[in-house]
C-alpha atoms as a PDB file:
ATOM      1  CA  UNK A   1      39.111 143.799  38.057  1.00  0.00           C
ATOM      2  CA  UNK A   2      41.539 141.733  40.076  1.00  0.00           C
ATOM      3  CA  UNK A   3      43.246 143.810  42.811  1.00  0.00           C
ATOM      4  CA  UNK A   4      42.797 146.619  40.484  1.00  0.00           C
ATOM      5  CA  UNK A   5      42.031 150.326  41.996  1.00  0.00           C
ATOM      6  CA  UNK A   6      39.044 151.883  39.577  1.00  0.00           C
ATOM      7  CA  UNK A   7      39.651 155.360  37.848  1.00  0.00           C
ATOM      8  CA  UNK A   8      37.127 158.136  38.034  1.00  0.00           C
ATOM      9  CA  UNK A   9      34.567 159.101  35.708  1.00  0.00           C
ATOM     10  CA  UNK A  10      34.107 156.944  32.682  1.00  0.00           C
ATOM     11  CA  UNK A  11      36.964 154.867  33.785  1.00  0.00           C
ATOM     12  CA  UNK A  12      34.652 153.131  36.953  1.00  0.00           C
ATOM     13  CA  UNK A  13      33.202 150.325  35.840  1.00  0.00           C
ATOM     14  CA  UNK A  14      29.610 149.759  36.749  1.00  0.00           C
ATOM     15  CA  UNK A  15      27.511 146.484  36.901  1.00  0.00           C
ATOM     16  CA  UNK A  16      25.969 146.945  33.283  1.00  0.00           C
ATOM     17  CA  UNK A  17      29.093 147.451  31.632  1.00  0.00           C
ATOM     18  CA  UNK A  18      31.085 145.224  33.365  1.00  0.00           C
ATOM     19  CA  UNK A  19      28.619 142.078  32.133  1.00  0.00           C
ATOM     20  CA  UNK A  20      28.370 144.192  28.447  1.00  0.00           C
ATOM     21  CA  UNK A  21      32.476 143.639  28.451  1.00  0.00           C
ATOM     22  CA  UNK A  22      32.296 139.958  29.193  1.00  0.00           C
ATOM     23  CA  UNK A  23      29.527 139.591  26.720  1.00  0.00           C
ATOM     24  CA  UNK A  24      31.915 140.861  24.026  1.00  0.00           C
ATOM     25  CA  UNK A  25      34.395 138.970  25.432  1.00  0.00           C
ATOM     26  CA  UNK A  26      32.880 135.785  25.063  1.00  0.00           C
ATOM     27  CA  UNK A  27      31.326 136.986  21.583  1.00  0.00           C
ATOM     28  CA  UNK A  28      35.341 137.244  20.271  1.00  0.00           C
ATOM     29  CA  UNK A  29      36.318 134.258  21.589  1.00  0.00           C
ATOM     30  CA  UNK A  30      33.163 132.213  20.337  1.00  0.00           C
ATOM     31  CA  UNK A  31      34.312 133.697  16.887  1.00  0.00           C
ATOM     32  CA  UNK A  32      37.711 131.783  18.013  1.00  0.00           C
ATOM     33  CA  UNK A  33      39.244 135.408  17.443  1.00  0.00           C
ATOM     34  CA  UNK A  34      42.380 136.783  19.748  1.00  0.00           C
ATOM     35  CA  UNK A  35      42.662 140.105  21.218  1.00  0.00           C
ATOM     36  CA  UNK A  36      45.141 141.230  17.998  1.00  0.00           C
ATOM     37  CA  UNK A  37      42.148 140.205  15.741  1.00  0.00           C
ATOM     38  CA  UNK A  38      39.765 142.274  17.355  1.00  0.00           C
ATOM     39  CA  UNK A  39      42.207 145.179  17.571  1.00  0.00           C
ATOM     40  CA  UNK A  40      42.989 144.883  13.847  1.00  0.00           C
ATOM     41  CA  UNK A  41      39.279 145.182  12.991  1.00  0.00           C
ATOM     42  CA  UNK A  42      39.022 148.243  15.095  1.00  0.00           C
ATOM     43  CA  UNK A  43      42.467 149.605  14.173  1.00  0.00           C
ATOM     44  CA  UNK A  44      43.256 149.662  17.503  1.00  0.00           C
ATOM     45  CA  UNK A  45      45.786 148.358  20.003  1.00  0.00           C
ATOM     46  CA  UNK A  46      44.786 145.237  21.862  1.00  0.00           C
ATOM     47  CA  UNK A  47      44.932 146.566  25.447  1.00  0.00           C
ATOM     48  CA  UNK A  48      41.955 149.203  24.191  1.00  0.00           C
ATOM     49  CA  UNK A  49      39.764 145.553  23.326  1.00  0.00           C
ATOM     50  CA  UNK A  50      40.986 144.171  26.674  1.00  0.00           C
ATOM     51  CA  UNK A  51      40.149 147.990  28.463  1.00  0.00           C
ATOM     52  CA  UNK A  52      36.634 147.160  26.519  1.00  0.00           C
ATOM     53  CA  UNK A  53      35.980 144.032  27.836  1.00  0.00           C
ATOM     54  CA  UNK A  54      37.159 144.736  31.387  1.00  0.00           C
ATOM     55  CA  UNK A  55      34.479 147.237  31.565  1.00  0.00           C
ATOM     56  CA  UNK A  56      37.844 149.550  32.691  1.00  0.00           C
ATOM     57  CA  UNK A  57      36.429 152.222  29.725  1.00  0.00           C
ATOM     58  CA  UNK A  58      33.640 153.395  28.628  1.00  0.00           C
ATOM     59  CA  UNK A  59      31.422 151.458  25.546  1.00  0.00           C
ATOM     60  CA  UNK A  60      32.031 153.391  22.311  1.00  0.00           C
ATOM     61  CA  UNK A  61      29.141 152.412  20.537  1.00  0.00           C
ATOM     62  CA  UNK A  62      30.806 152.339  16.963  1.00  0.00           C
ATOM     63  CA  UNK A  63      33.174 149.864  18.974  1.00  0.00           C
ATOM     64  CA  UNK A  64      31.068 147.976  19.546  1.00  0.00           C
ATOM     65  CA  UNK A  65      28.607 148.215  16.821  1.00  0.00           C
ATOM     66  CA  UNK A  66      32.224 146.950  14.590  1.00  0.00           C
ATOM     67  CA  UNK A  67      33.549 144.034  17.023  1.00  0.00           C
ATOM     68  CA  UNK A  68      30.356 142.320  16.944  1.00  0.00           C
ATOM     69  CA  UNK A  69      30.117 142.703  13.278  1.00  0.00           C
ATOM     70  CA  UNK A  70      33.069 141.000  13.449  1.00  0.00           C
ATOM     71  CA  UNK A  71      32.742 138.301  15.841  1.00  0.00           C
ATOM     72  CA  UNK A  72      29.248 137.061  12.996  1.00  0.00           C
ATOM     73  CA  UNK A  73      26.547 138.687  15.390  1.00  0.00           C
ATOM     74  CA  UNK A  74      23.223 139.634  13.537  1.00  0.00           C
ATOM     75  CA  UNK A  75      21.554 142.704  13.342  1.00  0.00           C
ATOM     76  CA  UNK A  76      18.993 142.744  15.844  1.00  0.00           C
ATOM     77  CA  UNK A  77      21.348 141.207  18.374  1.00  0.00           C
ATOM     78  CA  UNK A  78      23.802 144.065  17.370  1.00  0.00           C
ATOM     79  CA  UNK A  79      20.967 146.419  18.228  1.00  0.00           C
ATOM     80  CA  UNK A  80      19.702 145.010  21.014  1.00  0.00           C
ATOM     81  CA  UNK A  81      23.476 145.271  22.660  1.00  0.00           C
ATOM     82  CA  UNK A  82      23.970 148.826  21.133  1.00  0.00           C
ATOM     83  CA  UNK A  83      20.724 149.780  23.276  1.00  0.00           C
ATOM     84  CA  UNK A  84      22.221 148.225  26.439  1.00  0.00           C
ATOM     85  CA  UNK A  85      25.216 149.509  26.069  1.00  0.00           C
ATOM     86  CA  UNK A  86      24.297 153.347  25.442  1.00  0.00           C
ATOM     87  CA  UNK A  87      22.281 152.445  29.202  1.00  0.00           C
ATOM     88  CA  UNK A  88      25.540 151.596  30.172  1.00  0.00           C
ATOM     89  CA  UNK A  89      27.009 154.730  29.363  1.00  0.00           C
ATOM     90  CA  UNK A  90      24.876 156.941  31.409  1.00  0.00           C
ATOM     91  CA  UNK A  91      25.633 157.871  34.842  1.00  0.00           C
ATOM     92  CA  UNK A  92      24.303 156.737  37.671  1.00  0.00           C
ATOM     93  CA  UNK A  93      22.195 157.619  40.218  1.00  0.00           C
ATOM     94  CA  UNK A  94      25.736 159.079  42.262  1.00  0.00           C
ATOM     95  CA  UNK A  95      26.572 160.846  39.653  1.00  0.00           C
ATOM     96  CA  UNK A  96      25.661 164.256  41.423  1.00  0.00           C
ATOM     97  CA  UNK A  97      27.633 163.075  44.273  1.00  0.00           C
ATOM     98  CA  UNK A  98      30.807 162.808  42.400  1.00  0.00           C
ATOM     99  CA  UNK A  99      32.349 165.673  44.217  1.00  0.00           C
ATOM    100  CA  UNK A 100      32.400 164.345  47.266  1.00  0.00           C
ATOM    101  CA  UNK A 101      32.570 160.547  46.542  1.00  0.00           C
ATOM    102  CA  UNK A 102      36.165 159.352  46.451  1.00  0.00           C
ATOM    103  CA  UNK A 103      36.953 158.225  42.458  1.00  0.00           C
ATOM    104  CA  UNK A 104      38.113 154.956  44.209  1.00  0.00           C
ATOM    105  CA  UNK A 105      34.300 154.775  45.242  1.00  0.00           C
ATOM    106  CA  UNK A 106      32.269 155.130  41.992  1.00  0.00           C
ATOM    107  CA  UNK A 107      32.535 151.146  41.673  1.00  0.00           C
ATOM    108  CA  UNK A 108      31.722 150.450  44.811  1.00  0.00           C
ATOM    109  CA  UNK A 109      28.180 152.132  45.088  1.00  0.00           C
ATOM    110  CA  UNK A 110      27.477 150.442  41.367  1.00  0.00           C
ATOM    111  CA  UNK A 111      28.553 147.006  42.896  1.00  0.00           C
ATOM    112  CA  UNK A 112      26.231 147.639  45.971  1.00  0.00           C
ATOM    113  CA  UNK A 113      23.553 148.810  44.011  1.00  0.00           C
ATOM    114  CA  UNK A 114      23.785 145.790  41.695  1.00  0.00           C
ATOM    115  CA  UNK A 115      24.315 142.791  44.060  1.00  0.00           C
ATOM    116  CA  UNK A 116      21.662 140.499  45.023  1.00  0.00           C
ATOM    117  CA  UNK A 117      23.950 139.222  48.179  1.00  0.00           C
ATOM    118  CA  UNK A 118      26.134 141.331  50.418  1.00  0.00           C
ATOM    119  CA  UNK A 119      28.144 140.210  53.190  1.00  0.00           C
ATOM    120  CA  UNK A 120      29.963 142.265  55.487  1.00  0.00           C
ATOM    121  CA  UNK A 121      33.082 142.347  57.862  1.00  0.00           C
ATOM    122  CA  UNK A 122      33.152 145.364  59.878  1.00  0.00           C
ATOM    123  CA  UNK A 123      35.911 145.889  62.837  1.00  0.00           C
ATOM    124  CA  UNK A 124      35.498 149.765  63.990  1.00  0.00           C
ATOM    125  CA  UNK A 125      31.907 151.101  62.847  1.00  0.00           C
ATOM    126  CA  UNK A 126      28.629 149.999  61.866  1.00  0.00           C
ATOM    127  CA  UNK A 127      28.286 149.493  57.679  1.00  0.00           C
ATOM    128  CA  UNK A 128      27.008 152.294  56.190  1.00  0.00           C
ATOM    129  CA  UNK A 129      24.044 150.664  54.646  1.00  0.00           C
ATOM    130  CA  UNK A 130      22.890 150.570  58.654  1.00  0.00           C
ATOM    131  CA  UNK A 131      24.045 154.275  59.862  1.00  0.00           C
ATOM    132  CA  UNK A 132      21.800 156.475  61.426  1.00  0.00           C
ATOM    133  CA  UNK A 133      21.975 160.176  60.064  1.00  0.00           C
ATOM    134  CA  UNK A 134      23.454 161.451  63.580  1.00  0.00           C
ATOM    135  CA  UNK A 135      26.216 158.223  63.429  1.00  0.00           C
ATOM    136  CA  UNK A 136      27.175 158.974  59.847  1.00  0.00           C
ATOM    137  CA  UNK A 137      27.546 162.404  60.661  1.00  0.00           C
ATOM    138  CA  UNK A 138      29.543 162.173  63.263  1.00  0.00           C
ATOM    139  CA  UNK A 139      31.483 159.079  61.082  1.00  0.00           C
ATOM    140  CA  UNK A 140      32.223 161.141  58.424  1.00  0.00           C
ATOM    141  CA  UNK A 141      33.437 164.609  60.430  1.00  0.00           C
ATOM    142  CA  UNK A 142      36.230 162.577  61.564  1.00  0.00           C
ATOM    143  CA  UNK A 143      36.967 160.705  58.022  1.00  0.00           C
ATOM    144  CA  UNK A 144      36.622 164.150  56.675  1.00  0.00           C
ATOM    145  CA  UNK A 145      37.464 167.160  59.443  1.00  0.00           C
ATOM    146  CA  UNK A 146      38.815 170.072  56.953  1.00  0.00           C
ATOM    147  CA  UNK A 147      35.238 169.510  55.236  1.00  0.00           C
ATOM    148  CA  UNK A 148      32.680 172.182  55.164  1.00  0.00           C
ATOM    149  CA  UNK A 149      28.713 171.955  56.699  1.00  0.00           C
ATOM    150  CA  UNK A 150      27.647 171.701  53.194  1.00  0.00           C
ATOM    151  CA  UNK A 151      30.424 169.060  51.882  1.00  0.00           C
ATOM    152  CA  UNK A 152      29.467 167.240  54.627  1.00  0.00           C
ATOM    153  CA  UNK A 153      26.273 167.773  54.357  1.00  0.00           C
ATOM    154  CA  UNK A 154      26.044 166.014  50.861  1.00  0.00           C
ATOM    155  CA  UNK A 155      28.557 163.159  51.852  1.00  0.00           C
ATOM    156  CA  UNK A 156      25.281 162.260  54.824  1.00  0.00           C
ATOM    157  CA  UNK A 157      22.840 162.676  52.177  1.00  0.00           C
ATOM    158  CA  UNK A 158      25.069 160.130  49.849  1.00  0.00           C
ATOM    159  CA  UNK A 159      25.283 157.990  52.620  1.00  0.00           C
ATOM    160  CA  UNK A 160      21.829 157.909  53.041  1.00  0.00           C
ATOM    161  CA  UNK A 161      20.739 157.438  49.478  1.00  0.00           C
ATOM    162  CA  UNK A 162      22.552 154.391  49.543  1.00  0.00           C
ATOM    163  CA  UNK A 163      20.354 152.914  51.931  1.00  0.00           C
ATOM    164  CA  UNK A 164      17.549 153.031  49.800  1.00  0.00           C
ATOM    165  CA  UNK A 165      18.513 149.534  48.468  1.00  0.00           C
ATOM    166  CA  UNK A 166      17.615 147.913  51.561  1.00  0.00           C
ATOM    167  CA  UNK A 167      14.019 148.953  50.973  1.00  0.00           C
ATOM    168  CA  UNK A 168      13.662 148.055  47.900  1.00  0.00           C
ATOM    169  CA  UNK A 169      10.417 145.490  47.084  1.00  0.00           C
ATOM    170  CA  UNK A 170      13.450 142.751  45.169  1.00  0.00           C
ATOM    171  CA  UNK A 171      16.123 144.292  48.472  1.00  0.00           C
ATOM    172  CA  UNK A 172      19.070 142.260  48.442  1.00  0.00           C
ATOM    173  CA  UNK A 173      20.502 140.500  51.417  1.00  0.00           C
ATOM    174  CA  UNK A 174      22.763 142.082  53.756  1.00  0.00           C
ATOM    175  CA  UNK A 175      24.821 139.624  56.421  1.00  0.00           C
ATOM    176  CA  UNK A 176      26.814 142.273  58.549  1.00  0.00           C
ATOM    177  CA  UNK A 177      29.130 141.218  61.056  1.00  0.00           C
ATOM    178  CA  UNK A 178      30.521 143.712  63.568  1.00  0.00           C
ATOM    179  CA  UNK A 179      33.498 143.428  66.324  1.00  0.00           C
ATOM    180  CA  UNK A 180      32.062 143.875  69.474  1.00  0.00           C
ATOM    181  CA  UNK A 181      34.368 147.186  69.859  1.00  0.00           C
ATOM    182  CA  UNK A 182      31.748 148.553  67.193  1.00  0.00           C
ATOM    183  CA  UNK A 183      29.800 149.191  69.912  1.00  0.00           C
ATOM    184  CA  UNK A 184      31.861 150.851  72.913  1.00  0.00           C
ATOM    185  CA  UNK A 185      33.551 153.203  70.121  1.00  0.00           C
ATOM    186  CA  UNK A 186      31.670 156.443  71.453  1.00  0.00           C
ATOM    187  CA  UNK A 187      30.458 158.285  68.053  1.00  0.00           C
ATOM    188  CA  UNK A 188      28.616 161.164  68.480  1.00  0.00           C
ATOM    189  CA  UNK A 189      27.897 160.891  72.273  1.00  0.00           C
ATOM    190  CA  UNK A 190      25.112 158.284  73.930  1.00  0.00           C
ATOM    191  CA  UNK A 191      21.908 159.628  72.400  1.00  0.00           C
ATOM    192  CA  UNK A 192      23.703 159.200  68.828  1.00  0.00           C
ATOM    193  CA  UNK A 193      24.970 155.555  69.841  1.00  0.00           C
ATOM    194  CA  UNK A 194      21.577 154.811  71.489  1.00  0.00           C
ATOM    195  CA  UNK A 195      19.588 155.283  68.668  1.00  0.00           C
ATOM    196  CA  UNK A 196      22.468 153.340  66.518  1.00  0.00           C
ATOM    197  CA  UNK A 197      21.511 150.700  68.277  1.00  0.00           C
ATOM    198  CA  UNK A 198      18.005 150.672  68.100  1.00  0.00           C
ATOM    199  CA  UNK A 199      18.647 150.863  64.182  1.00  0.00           C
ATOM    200  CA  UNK A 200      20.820 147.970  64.762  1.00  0.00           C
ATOM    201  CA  UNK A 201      17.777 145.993  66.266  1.00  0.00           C
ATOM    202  CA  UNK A 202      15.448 147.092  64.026  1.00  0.00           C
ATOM    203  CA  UNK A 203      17.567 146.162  61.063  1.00  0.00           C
ATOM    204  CA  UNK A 204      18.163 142.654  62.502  1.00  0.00           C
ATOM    205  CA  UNK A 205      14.232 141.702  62.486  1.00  0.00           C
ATOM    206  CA  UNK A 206      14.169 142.244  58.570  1.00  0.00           C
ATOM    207  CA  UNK A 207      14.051 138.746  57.299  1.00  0.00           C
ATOM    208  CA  UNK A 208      16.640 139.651  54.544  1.00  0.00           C
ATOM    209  CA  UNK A 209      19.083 141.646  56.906  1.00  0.00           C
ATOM    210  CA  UNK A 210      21.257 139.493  59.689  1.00  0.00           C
ATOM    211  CA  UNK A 211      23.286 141.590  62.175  1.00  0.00           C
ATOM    212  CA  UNK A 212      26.221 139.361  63.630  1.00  0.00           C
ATOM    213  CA  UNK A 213      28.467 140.660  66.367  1.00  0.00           C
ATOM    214  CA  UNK A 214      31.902 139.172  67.568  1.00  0.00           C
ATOM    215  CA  UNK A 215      32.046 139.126  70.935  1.00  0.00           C
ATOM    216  CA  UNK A 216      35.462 140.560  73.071  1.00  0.00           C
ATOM    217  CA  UNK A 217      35.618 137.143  74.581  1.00  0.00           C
ATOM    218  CA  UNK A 218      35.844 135.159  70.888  1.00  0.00           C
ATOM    219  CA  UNK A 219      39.655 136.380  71.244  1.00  0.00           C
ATOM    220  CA  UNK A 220      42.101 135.831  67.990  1.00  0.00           C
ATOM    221  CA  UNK A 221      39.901 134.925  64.924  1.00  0.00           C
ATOM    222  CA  UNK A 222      40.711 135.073  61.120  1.00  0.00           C
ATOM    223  CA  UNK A 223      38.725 138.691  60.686  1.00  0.00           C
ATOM    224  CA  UNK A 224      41.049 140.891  62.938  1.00  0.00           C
ATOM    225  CA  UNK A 225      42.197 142.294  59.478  1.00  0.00           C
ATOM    226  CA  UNK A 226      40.745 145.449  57.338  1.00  0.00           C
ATOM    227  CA  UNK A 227      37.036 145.619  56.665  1.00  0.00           C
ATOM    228  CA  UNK A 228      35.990 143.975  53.499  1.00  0.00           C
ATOM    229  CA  UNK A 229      32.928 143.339  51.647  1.00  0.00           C
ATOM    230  CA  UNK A 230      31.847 140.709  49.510  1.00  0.00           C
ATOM    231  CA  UNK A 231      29.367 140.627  47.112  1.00  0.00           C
ATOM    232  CA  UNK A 232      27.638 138.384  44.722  1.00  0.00           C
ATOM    233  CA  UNK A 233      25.189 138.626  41.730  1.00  0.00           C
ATOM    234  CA  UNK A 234      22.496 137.177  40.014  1.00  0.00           C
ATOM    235  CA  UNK A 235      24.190 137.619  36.462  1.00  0.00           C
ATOM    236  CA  UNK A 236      26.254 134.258  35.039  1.00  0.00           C
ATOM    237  CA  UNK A 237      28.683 137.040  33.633  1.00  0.00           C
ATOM    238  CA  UNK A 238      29.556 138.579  36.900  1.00  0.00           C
ATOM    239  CA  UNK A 239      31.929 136.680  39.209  1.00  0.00           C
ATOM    240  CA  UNK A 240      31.811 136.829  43.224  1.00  0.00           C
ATOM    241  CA  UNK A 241      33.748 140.219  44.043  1.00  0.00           C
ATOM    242  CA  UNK A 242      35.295 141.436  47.309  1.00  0.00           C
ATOM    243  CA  UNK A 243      36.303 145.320  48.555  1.00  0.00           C
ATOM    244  CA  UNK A 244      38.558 146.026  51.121  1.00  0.00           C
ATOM    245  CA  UNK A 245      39.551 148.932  51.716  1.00  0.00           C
ATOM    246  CA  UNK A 246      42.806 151.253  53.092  1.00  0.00           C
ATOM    247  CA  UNK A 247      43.061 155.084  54.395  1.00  0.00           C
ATOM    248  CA  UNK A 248      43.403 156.549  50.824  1.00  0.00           C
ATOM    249  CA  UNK A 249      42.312 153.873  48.269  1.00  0.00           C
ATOM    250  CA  UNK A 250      40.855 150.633  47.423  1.00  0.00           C
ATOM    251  CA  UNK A 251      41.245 147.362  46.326  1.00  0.00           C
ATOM    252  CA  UNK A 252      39.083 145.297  44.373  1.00  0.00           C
ATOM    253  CA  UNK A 253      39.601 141.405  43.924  1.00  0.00           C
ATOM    254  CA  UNK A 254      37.745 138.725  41.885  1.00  0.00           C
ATOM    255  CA  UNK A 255      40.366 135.994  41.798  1.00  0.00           C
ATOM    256  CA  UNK A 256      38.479 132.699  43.029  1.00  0.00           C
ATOM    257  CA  UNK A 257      41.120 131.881  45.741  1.00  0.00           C
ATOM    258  CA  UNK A 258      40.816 135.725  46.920  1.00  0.00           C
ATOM    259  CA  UNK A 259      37.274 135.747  47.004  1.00  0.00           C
ATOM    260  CA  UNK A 260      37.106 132.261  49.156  1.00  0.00           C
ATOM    261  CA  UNK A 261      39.169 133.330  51.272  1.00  0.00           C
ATOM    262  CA  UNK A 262      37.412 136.106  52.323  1.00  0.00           C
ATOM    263  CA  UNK A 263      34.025 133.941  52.458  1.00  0.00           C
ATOM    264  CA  UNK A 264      35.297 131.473  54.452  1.00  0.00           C
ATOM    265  CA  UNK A 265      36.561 134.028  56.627  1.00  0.00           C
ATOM    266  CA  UNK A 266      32.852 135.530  56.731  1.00  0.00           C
ATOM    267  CA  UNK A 267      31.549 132.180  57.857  1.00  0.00           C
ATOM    268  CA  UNK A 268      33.937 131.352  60.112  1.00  0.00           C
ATOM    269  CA  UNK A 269      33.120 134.746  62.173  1.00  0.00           C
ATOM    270  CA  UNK A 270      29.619 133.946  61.899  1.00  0.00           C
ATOM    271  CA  UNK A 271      30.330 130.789  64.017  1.00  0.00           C
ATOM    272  CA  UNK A 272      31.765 132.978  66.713  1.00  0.00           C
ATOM    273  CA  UNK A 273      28.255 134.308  67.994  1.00  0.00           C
ATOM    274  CA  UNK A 274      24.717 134.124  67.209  1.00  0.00           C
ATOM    275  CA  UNK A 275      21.657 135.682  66.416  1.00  0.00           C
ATOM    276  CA  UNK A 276      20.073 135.538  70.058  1.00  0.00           C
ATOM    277  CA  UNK A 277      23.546 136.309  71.870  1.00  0.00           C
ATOM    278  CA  UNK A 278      24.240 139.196  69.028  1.00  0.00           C
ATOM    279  CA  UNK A 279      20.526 140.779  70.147  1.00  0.00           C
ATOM    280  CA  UNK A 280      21.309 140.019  73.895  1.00  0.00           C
ATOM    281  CA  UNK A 281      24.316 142.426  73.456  1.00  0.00           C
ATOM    282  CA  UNK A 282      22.966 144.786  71.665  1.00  0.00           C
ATOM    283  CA  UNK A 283      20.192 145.285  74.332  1.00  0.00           C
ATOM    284  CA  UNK A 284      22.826 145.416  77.182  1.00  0.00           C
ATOM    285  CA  UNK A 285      25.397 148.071  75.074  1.00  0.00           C
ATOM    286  CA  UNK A 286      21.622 150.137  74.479  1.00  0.00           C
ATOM    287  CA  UNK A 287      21.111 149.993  78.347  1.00  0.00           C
ATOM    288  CA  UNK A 288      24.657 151.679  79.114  1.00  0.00           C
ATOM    289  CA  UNK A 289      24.408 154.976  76.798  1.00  0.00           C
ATOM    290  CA  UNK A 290      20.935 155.180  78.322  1.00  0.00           C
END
């Protein structure tokens, strides 16, 4: 997935089937087997084994029913993989969303969904995960101004859905931290901000949510760059990950020294302000769009 931009439909890789890829990966090379061996078995080219075990396609379960075959697996581990893999396959929750979700996005949402820790950088508006209805609204009219009332509509009600994860009774944590420019950006007029903000404060008292802002008068620090996110997950098969994202498209990176640097990065900003002074401004910025 290194710096790699995901491709719609079946070509977005979700959580499941990225760990079912490196499962299969490891499986082959446990075997002491290389790519062309696979490939041979399958009659196929290698890149469609290393497409497999990227999660970059979907799982054809004759595929994989034959590879592990292959690599010595028994029966009821071939079934047992079959069955995960055909969960794999289905879509997911989003699915219905897919016509307004950017095909750049798909992996995103499954990443989100599937991560036990996210950490945020955000330098122009709050995180989704913490919107209010009337700030993503008024967030996504100007992402999105040729849309229609109904497109956008749906894109809110996306937004939205998302946040379910937060409330979830196994929730993962969120650390979000915001530019204190966040805050005087005006979207949607004072009563939208206002009430931003009090989601903002009530987000920060959930003992598995921290809400971090960067002062103006930090100055120069390492996170004046594009927003990013980075996430990490429970499975040994899934690596740390980080998003950042451009105008039209994404990037995705998994590469150790990649994903440090964007951690370190995260902690550094952290240093820059507190929980108590973060709070204390966030009361005074509630007090001026009152």
């Amino acid at each position: 997935m290194s710096d790699t931009r995901p491709g719609t439909g079946a070509g977005a890789p979700t959580v499941l089937r990225m760990i079912l890829g490196r499962r299969l990966q490891e499986a082959r090379q446990h075997a002491g087997l290389s790519l062309d061996d696979a490939a041979k078995a399958l009659r196929v080219t290698p890149l469609t084994i290393r497409r497999l075990e990227k999660a970059e396609v979907g799982l054809k379960i004759l595929y994989v029913e034959k590879l592990l075959e292959t690599y010595g697996a028994g029966r009821q581990e071939i079934d047992e993989f079959v069955t995960l893999a055909e969960r794999a396959n289905e879509p997911g929750w989003w699915h219905p969303y897919r016509d307004v979700m950017p095909s750049w996005f798909t992996a995103y949402v499954s990443l989100e969904t599937g991560a036990r820790t996210l950490r945020t950088y955000e330098p122009h508006y709050v995180t989704g995960l913490l919107q209010t209805p009337g700030y993503a609204r008024a967030v996504l009219r100007g992402g999105f101004p040729n849309d229609t009332e109904d497109g956008l509509d749906r894109r809110v009600e996306l937004r939205l859905r998302r946040q379910g994860l937060l409330t979830k009774p196994d929730a993962p944590t969120l650390w979000v931290v915001m530019e204190e420019a966040v805050l005087h950006r005006v979207v949607g007029g004072p009563e939208v901000m206002r009430d931003q903000i009090d989601r903002l404060l009530e987000a920060s008292e959930l003992e598995h949510v921290s809400v971090d802002i960067v002062p103006f008068d930090a100055g120069a620090h390492v996170g004046a760059c594009a927003p990013f996110t980075y996430f990490r997950f429970e499975e040994r098969e899934l690596p740390d990950i980080v998003y950042s994202e451009i105008l039209s498209a994404s990037v995705y990176l998994d590469q150790r020294a990649d994903v440090v640097a964007h951690l370190e990065a995260h902690n550094r900003l952290s240093l820059k302000t507190s929980s108590a002074d973060s709070r204390a401004l966030l009361n005074r910025m509630r007090k001026e769009y009152s």
